[in-house]
Protein backbone atom coordinates (compact mmCIF):
# COMPACT_ATOMS: atom_id res chain seq x y z
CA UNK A 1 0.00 0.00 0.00
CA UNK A 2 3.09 2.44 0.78
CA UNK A 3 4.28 1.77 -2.83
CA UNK A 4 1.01 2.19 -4.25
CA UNK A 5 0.54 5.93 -2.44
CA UNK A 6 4.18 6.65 -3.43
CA UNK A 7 3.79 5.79 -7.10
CA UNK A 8 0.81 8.20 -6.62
CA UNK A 9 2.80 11.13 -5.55
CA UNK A 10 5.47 10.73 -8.50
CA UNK A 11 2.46 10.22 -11.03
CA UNK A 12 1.71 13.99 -9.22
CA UNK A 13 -1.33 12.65 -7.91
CA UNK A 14 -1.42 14.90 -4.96
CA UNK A 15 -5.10 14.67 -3.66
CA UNK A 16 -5.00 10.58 -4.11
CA UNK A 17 -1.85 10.35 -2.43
CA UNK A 18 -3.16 12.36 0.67
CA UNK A 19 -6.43 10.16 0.66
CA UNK A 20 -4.76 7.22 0.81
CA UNK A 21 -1.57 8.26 3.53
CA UNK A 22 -4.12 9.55 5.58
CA UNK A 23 -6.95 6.94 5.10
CA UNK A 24 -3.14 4.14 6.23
CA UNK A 25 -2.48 6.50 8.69
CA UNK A 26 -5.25 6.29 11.00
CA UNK A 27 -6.55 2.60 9.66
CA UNK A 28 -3.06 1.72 11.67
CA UNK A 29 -2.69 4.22 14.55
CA UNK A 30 -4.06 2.02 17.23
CA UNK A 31 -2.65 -0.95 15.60
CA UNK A 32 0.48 -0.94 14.07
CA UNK A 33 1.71 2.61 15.34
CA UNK A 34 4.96 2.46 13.36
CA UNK A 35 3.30 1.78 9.95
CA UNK A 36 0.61 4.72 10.94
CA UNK A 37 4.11 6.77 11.85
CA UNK A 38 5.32 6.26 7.93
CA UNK A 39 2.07 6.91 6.40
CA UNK A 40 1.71 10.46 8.54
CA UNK A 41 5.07 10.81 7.66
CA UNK A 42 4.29 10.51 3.76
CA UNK A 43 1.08 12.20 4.56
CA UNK A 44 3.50 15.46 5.67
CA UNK A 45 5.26 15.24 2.66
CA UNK A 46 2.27 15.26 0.32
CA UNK A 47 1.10 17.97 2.16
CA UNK A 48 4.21 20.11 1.87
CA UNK A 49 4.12 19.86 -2.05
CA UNK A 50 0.19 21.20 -1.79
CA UNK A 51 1.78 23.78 -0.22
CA UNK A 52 0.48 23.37 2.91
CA UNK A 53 3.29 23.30 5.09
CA UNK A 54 1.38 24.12 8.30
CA UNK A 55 -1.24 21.47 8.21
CA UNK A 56 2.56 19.06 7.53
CA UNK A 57 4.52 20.72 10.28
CA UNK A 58 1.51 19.45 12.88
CA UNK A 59 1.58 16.21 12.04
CA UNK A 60 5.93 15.85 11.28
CA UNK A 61 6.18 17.44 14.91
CA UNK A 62 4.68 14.43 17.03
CA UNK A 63 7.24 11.98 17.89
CA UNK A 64 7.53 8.84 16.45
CA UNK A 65 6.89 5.60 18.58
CA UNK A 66 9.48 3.95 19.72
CA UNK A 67 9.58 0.60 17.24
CA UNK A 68 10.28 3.32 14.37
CA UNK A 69 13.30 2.51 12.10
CA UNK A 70 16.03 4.81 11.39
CA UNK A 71 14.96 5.58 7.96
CA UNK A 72 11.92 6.83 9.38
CA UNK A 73 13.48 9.55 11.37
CA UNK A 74 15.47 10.50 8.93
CA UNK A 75 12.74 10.86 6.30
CA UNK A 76 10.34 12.70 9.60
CA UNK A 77 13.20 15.26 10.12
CA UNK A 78 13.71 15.69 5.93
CA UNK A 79 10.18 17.03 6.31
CA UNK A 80 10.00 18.47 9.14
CA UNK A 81 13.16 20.63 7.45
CA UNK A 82 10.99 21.49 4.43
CA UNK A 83 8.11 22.47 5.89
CA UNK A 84 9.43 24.81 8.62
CA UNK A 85 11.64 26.23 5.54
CA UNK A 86 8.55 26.52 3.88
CA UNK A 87 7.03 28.72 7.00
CA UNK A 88 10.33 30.87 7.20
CA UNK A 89 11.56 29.46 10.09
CA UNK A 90 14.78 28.54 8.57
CA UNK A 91 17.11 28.63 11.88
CA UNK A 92 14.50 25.33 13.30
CA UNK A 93 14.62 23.85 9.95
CA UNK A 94 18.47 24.16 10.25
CA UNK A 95 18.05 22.22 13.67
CA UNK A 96 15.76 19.28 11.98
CA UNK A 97 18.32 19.03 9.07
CA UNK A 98 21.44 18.61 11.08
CA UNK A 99 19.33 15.71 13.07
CA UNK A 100 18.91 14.14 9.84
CA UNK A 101 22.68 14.49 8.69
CA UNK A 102 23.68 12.95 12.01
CA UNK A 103 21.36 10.14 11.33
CA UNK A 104 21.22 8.94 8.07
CA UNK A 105 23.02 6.32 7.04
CA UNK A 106 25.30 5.94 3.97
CA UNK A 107 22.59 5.19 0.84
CA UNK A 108 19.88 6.27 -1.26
CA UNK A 109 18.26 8.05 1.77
CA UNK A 110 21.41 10.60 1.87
CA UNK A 111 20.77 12.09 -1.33
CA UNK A 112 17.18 13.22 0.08
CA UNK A 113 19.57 14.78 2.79
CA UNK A 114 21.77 16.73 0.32
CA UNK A 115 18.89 17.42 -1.23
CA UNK A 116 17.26 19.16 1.56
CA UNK A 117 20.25 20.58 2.47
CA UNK A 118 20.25 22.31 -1.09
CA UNK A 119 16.84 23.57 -0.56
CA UNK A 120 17.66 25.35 2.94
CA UNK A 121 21.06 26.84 0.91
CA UNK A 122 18.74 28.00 -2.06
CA UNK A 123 16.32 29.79 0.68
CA UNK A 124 19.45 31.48 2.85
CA UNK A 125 20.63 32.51 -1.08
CA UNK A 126 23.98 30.43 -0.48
CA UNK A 127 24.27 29.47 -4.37
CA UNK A 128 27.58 28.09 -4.05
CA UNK A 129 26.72 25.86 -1.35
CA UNK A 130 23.34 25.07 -2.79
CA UNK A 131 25.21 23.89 -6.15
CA UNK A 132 27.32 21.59 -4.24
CA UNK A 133 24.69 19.81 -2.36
CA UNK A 134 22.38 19.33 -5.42
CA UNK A 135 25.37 18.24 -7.33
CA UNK A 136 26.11 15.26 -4.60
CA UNK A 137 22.40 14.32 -4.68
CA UNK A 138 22.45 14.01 -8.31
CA UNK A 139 25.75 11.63 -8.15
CA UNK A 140 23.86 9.57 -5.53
CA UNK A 141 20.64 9.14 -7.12
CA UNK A 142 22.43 8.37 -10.59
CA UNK A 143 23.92 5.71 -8.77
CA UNK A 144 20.39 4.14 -7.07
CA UNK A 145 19.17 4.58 -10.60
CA UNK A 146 15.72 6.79 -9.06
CA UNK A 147 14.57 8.47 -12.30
CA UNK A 148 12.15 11.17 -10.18
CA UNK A 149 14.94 12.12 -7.76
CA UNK A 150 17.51 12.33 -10.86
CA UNK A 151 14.24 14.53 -12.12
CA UNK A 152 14.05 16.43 -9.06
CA UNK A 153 17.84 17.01 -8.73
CA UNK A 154 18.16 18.82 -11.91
CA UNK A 155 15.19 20.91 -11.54
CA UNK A 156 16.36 22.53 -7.97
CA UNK A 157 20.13 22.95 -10.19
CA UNK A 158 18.29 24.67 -12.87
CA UNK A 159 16.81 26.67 -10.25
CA UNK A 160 19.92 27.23 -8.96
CA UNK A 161 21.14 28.29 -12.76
CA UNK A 162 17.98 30.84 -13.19
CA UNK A 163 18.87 32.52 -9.42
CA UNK A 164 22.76 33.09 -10.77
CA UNK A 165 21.04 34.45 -13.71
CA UNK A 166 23.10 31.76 -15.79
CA UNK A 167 19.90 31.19 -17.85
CA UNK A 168 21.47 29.19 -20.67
CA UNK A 169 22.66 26.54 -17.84
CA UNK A 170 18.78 26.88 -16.72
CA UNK A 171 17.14 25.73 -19.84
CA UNK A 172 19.48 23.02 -20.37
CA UNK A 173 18.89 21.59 -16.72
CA UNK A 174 15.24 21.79 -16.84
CA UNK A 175 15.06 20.39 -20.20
CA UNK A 176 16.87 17.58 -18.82
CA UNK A 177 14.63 17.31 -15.93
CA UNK A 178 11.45 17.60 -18.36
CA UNK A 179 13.27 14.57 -20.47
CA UNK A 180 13.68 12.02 -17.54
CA UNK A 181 10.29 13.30 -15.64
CA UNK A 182 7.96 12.09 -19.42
CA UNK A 183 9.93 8.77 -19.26
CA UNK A 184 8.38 7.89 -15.71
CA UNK A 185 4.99 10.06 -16.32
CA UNK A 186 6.01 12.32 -13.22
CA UNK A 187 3.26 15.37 -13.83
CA UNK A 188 4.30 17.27 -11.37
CA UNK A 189 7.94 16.93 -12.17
CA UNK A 190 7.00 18.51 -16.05
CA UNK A 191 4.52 20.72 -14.52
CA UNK A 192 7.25 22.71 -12.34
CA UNK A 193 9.59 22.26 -16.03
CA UNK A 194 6.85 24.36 -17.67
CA UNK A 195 6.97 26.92 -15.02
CA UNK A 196 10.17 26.93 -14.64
CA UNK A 197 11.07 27.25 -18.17
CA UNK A 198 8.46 29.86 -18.29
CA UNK A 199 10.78 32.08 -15.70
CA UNK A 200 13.73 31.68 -18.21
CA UNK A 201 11.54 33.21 -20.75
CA UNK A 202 10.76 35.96 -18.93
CA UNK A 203 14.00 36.76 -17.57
CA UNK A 204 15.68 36.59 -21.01
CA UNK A 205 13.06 38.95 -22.43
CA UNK A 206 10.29 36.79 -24.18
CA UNK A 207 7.19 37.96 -22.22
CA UNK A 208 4.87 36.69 -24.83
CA UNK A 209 6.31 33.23 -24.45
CA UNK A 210 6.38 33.47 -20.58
CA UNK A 211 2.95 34.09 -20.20
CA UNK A 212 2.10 31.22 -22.32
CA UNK A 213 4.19 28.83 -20.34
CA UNK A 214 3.21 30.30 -16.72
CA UNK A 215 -0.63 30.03 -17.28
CA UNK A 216 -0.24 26.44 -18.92
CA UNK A 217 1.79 25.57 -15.39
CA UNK A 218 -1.02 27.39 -13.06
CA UNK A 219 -3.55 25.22 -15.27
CA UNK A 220 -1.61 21.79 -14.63
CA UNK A 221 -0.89 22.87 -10.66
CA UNK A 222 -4.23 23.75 -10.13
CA UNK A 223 -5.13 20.27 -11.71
CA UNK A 224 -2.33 18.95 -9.43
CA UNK A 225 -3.40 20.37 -6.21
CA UNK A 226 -0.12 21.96 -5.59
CA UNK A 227 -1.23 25.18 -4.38
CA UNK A 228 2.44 26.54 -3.68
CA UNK A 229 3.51 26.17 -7.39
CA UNK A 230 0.25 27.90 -8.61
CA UNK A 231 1.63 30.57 -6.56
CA UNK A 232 4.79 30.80 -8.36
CA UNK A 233 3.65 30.46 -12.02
CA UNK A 234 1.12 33.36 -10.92
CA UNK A 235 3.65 35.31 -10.22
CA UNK A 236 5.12 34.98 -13.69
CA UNK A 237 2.05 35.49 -15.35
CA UNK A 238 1.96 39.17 -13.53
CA UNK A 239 5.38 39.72 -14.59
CA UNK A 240 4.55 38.93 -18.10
CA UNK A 241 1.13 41.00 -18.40
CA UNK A 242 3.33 43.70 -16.77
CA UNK A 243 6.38 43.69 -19.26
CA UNK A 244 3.26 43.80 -21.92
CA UNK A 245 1.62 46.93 -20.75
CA UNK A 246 -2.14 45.14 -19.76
CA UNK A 247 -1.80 46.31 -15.89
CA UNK A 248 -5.32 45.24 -15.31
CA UNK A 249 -4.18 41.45 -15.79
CA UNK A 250 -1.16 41.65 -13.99
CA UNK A 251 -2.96 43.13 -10.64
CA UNK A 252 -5.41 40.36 -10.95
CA UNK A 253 -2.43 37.52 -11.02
CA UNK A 254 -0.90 39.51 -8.43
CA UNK A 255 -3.91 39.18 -6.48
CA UNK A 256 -4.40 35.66 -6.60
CA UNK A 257 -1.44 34.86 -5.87
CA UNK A 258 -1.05 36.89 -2.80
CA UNK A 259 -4.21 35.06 -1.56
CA UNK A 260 -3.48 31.90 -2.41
CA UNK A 261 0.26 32.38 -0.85
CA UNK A 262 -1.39 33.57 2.55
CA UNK A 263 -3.53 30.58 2.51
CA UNK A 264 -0.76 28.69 2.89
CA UNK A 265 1.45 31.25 4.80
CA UNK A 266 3.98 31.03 2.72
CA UNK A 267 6.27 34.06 4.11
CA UNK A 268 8.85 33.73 0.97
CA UNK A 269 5.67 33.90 -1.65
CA UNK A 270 4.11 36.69 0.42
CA UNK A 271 6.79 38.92 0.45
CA UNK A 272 7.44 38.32 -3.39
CA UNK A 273 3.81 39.12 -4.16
CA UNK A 274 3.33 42.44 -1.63
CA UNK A 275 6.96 43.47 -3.98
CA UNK A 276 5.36 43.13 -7.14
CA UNK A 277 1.89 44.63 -6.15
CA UNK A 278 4.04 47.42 -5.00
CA UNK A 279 5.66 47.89 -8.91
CA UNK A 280 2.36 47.72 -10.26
CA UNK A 281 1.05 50.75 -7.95
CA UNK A 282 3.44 52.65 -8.03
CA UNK A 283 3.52 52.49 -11.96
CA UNK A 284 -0.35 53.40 -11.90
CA UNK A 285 0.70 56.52 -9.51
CA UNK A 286 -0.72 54.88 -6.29
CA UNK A 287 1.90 55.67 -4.48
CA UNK A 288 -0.21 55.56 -0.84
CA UNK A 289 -1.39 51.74 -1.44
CA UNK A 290 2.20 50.94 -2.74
CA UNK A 291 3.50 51.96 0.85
CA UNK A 292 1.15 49.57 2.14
CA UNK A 293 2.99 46.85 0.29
CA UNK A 294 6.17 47.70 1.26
CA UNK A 295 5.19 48.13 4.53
CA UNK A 296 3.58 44.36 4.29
CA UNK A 297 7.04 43.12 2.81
CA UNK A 298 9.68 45.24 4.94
CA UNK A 299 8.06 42.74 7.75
CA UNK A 300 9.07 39.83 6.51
CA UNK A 301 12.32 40.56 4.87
CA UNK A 302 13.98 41.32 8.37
CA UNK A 303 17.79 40.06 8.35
CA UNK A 304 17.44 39.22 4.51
CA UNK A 305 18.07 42.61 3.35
CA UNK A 306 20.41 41.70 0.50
CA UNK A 307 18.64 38.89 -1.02
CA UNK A 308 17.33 38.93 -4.48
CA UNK A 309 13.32 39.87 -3.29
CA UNK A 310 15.38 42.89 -0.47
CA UNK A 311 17.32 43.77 -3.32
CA UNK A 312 14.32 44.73 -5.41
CA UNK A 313 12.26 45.93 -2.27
CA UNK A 314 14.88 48.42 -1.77
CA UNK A 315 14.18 49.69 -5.41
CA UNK A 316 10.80 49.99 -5.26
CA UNK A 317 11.38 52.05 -1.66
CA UNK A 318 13.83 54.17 -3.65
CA UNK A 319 11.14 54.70 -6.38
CA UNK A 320 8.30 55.41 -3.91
CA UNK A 321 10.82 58.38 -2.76
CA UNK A 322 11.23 59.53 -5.70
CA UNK A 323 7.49 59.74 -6.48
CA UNK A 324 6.90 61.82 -3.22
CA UNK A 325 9.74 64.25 -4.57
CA UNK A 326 12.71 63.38 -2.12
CA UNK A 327 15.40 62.31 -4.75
CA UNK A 328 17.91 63.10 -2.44
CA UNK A 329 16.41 60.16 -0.21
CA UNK A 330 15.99 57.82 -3.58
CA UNK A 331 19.76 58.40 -4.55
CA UNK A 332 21.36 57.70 -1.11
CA UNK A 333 19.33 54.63 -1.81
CA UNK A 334 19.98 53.88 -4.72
CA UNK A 335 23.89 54.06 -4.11
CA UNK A 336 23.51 51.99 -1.41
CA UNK A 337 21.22 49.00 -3.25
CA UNK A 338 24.51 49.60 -6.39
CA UNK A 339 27.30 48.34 -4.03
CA UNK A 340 25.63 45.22 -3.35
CA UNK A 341 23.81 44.02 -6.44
CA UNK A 342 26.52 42.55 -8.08
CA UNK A 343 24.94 39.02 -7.89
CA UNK A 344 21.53 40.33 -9.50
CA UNK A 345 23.06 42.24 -12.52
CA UNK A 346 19.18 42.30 -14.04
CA UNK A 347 18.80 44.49 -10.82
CA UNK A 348 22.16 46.24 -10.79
CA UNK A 349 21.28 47.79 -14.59
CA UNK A 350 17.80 48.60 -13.49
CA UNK A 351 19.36 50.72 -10.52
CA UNK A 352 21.74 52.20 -12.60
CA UNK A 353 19.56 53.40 -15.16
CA UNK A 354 17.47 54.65 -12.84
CA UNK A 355 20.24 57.09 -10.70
CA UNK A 356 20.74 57.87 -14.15
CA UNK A 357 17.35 59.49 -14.37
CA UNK A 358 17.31 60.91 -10.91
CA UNK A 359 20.66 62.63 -11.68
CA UNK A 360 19.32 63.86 -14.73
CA UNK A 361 16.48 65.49 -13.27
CA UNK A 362 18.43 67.02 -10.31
CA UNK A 363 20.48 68.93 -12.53
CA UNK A 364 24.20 66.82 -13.03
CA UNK A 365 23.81 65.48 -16.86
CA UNK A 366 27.46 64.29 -15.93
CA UNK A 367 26.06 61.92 -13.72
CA UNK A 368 23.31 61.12 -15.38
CA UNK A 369 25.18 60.43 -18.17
CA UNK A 370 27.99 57.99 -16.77
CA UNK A 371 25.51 56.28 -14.80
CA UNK A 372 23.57 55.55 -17.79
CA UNK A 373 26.78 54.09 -19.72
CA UNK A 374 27.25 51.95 -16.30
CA UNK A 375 23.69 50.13 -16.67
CA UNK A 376 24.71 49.62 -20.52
CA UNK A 377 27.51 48.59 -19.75
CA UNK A 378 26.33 45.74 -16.80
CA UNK A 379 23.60 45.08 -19.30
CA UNK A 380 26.35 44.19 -22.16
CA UNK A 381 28.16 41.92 -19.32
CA UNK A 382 25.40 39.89 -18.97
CA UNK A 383 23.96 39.23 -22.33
CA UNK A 384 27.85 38.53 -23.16
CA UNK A 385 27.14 35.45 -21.18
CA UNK A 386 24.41 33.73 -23.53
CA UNK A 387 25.55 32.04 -26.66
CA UNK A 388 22.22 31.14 -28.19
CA UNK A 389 20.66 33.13 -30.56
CA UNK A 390 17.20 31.81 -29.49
CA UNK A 391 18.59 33.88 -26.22
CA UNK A 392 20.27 36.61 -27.15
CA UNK A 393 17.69 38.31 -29.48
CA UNK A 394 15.13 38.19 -26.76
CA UNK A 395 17.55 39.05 -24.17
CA UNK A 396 17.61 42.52 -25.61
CA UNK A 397 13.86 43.44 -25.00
CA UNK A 398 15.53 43.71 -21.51
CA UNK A 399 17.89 46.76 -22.41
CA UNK A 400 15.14 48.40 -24.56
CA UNK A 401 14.14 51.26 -22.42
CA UNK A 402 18.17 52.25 -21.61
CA UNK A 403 19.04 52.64 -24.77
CA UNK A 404 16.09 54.70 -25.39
CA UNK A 405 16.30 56.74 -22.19
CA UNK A 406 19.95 57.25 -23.14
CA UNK A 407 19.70 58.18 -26.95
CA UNK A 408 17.06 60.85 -25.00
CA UNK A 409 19.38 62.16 -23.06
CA UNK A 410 22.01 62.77 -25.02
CA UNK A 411 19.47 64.58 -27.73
CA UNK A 412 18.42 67.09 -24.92
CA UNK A 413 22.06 67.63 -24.11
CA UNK A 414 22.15 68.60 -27.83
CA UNK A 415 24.98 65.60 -28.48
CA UNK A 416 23.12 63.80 -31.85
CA UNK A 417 25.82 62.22 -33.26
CA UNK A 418 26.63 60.59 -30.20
CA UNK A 419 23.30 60.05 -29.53
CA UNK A 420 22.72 58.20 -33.34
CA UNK A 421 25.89 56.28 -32.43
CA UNK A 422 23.76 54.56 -29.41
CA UNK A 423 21.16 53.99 -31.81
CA UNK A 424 23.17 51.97 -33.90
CA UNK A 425 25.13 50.07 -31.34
CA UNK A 426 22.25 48.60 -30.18
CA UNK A 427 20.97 47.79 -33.65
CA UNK A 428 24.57 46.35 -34.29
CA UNK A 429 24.66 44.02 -31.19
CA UNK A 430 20.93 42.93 -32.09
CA UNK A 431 22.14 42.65 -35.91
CA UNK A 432 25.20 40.68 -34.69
CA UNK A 433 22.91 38.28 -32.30
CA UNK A 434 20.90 37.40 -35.42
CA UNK A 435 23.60 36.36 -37.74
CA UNK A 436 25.15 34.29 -34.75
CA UNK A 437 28.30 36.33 -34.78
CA UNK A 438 29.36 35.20 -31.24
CA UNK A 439 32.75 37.10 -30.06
CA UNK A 440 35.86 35.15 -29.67
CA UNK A 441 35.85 33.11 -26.17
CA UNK A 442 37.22 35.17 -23.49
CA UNK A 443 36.86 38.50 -25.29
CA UNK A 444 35.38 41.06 -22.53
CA UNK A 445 32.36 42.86 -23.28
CA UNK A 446 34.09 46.30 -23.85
CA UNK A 447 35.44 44.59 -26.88
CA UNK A 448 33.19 43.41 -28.31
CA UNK A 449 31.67 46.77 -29.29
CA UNK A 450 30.97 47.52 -32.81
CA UNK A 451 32.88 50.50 -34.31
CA UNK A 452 31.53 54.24 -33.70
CA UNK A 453 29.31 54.78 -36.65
CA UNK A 454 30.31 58.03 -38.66
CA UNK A 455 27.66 58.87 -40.23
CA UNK A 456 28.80 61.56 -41.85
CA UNK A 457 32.36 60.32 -43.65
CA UNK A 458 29.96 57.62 -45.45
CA UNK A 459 27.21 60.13 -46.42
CA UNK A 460 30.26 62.42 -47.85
CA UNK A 461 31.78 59.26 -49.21
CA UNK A 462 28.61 58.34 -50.93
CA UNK A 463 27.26 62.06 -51.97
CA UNK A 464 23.78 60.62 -50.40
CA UNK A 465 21.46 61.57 -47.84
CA UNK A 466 21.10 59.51 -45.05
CA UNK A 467 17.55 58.97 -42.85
CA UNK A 468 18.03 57.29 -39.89
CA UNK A 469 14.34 56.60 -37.98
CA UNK A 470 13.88 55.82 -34.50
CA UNK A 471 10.57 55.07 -33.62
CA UNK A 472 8.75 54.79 -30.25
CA UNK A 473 5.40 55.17 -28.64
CA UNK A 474 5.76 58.24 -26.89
CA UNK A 475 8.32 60.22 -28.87
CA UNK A 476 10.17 59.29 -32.18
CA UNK A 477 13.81 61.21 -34.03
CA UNK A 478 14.84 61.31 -37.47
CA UNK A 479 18.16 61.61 -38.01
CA UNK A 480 19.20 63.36 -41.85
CA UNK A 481 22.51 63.29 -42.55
CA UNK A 482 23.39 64.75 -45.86
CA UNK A 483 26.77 64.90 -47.54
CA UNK A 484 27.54 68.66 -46.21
């Protein structure tokens, strides 16, 4: 009957596998209290991929009897790891792991161990260490031969990939995942590949594609009964609708995923969702029920202030100073959210750009100007990084709005030629991207610049007129270069 629940929960089966743990659990409790003890145990972890790590923690916190088996402690404090993880108590879900390392023996159980261990790195943002211990799960499962832990495995590595921003390494691993998880017909395995994938999308600048991907995933968790992932591919959704200018759609995502997330107080997911609310608000000049948001979120970031979601909280607190006219406030901010986003470079050229503005509007086009060649710069660093044209050419939507802001700037400081020459850089690099010229390995992204354009010399050289359009929805320049 264990196997049968268990082949239930890999087929993603989530509501028959809690049925039938908890129907075991308390046919046995009076009876066999050590077989009830693994079915509440598997009933825990069930309920922990719902999402419903509170109703889990209840149950993984009474102690086993005293007949139980040494795997079964191990696997009660694996979960009992997760789930207060889960609840943001990560310094008692530190304590339950290290019972677990102490315990476990040498096996197939010990990759479940790294595996967990990988999970509580991934939450504290430890990359590094999180690599490492999904790396030595992998080798052990490969070894036992489990085809839904190898599955597993590479999904939290591809995770790990997407966090790094390494998003090349992030398709591949999740692809692989998706592979092994159709073999064994492990839904919820390819469900979180859909999602997951979806996140690359978004991050590399395909919203259209995103958005196709995240609602397919919120379709098949829904289905599922994993609440916690429908929470996640909501997410994306928003992010999508937002990058695509229908607001309306992405505060309704936003929305229901905040909901569902405090349903199943999920601090993490919380947080996330009262950060991206507080975008949205701001961006429809509601800059009172933004506060709220941030207020909401500053509570449960606490210690984590440098993290990827504290990172972007801090922007959104610089931009809600800016909106109630204290720039000075938003730059000391700003300066202070630069020096440390170094990990997050998708963050780091969004700061940039923006003390760009700021400086731009206080009066110092010097600084406005070199911060604004620093975000195109951090921008070039990391596209530099992809290799894949079905990437790269995406990957620019991303840098869309510096270039613009920049070519802007520089035709208010009444600088066109340099201002053209940022027009066609980017329409070089894009042009470059398409025809899969790829600079030589190890080249730095400084040189792998295009020449200036002179516009000019090859109007002279040509005795034509040149007309060089740049179109957008707010404002659009001609440039007419003629051979005088």
């Amino acid at each position: 009957m264990f196997g049968e629940v268990e082949n239930k929960f890999i087929a993603g089966d989530l509501l028959h596998a809690r049925d039938q743990s908890q129907e075991a659990y308390q046919r046995f409790e009076g009876s066999r209290p050590e077989w009830a003890a693994a079915f509440r145990i598997e009933l825990g972890k069930v309920l922990i991929y719902q999402g419903k790590s509170g109703d889990a923690l209840q149950l993984l916190q009474q102690p086993l009897p005293a007949q139980s088996n040494v795997e079964s402690q191990v696997r009660r404090n694996i979960y009992l790891s997760i789930a207060e993880a889960r609840l943001g108590h990560l310094d008692r879900a530190e304590e339950a792991l290290s019972e677990a390392e102490r315990e476990c023996p040498e096996g197939p159980l010990r990759a479940e161990v790294d595996s967990t261990r990988g999970s509580i790195d991934l939450d504290r943002e430890h990359l590094d260490d999180a690599e490492r211990a999904f790396q030595a799960s992998l080798a052990r499962v490969r070894l036992s031969g489990n085809k839904f832990l190898q599955a597993q495995a590479l999904m939290n590595l591809g995770v790990v990939a997407l966090q790094e921003e390494h998003y090349e390494d992030a398709l591949a691993r999740f692809g692989d995942a998706s592979t092994l998880a159709r073999s064994i017909g492990a839904k919820l395995a390819l469900e979180k590949a859909v999602g997951n994938l979806g996140w690359v999308y978004y991050r590399t600048g395909d919203f259209q594609r995103s958005l196709i991907n995240s609602t397919e995933a919120v379709r098949q968790a829904s289905e599922l009964g994993s609440v916690k992932d429908q929470v996640i591919w909501l997410h994306g959704a928003g992010l999508s609708e937002y990058q695509l200018g229908d607001f309306e759609a992405a505060r309704s995502f936003y929305e229901q995923s905040l909901g569902l997330a405090q349903s199943i107080q999920n601090q993490g997911e919380i947080e996330d969702a009262h950060v991206y609310l507080g975008f949205l608000l701001l961006r429809l000049n509601h800059p009172d029920a933004a506060e709220v948001h941030i207020r909401e979120a500053n509570s449960i970031v606490g210690t984590r202030r440098y993290d990827r979601t504290g990172l972007r909280l801090m922007l959104l607190e610089a931009l809600l100073f800016d909106k109630r006219g204290d720039k000075q406030a938003a730059i000391k901010m700003l300066l202070t959210l630069q020096e440390h986003a170094a990990a997050a470079p998708s963050v780091q050229w969004e700061t940039e750009s923006t003390l760009a503005h700021l400086y731009m509007e206080t009066g110092r086009p010097e600084d406005a100007g070199r911060w604004f060649q620093h975000s195109i710069e951090t921008f070039r660093r990391q596209r530099s990084s992809l290799k894949n044209v079905e990437s790269t050419l995406p990957f620019l939507e991303n840098a869309n709005d510096i270039y613009v802001d920049y070519t802007e700037f520089l035709v208010h400081q009444h600088r066109p030629d340099e201002a053209l020459s940022v027009v066609d850089q980017s329409r070089a690099e894009a042009l470059a991207d398409g025809l899969g010229l790829a600079p030589a390995k190890g080249e730095s992204s400084s040189s792998q610049r295009m020449p200036g354009l002179n516009a000019r010399a090859i109007a002279a050289r040509l005795q034509a007129t040149i007309l060089v359009y740049s179109l957008r929805p707010k404002s659009s320049y001609l440039w007419v270069v003629t051979p005088a």
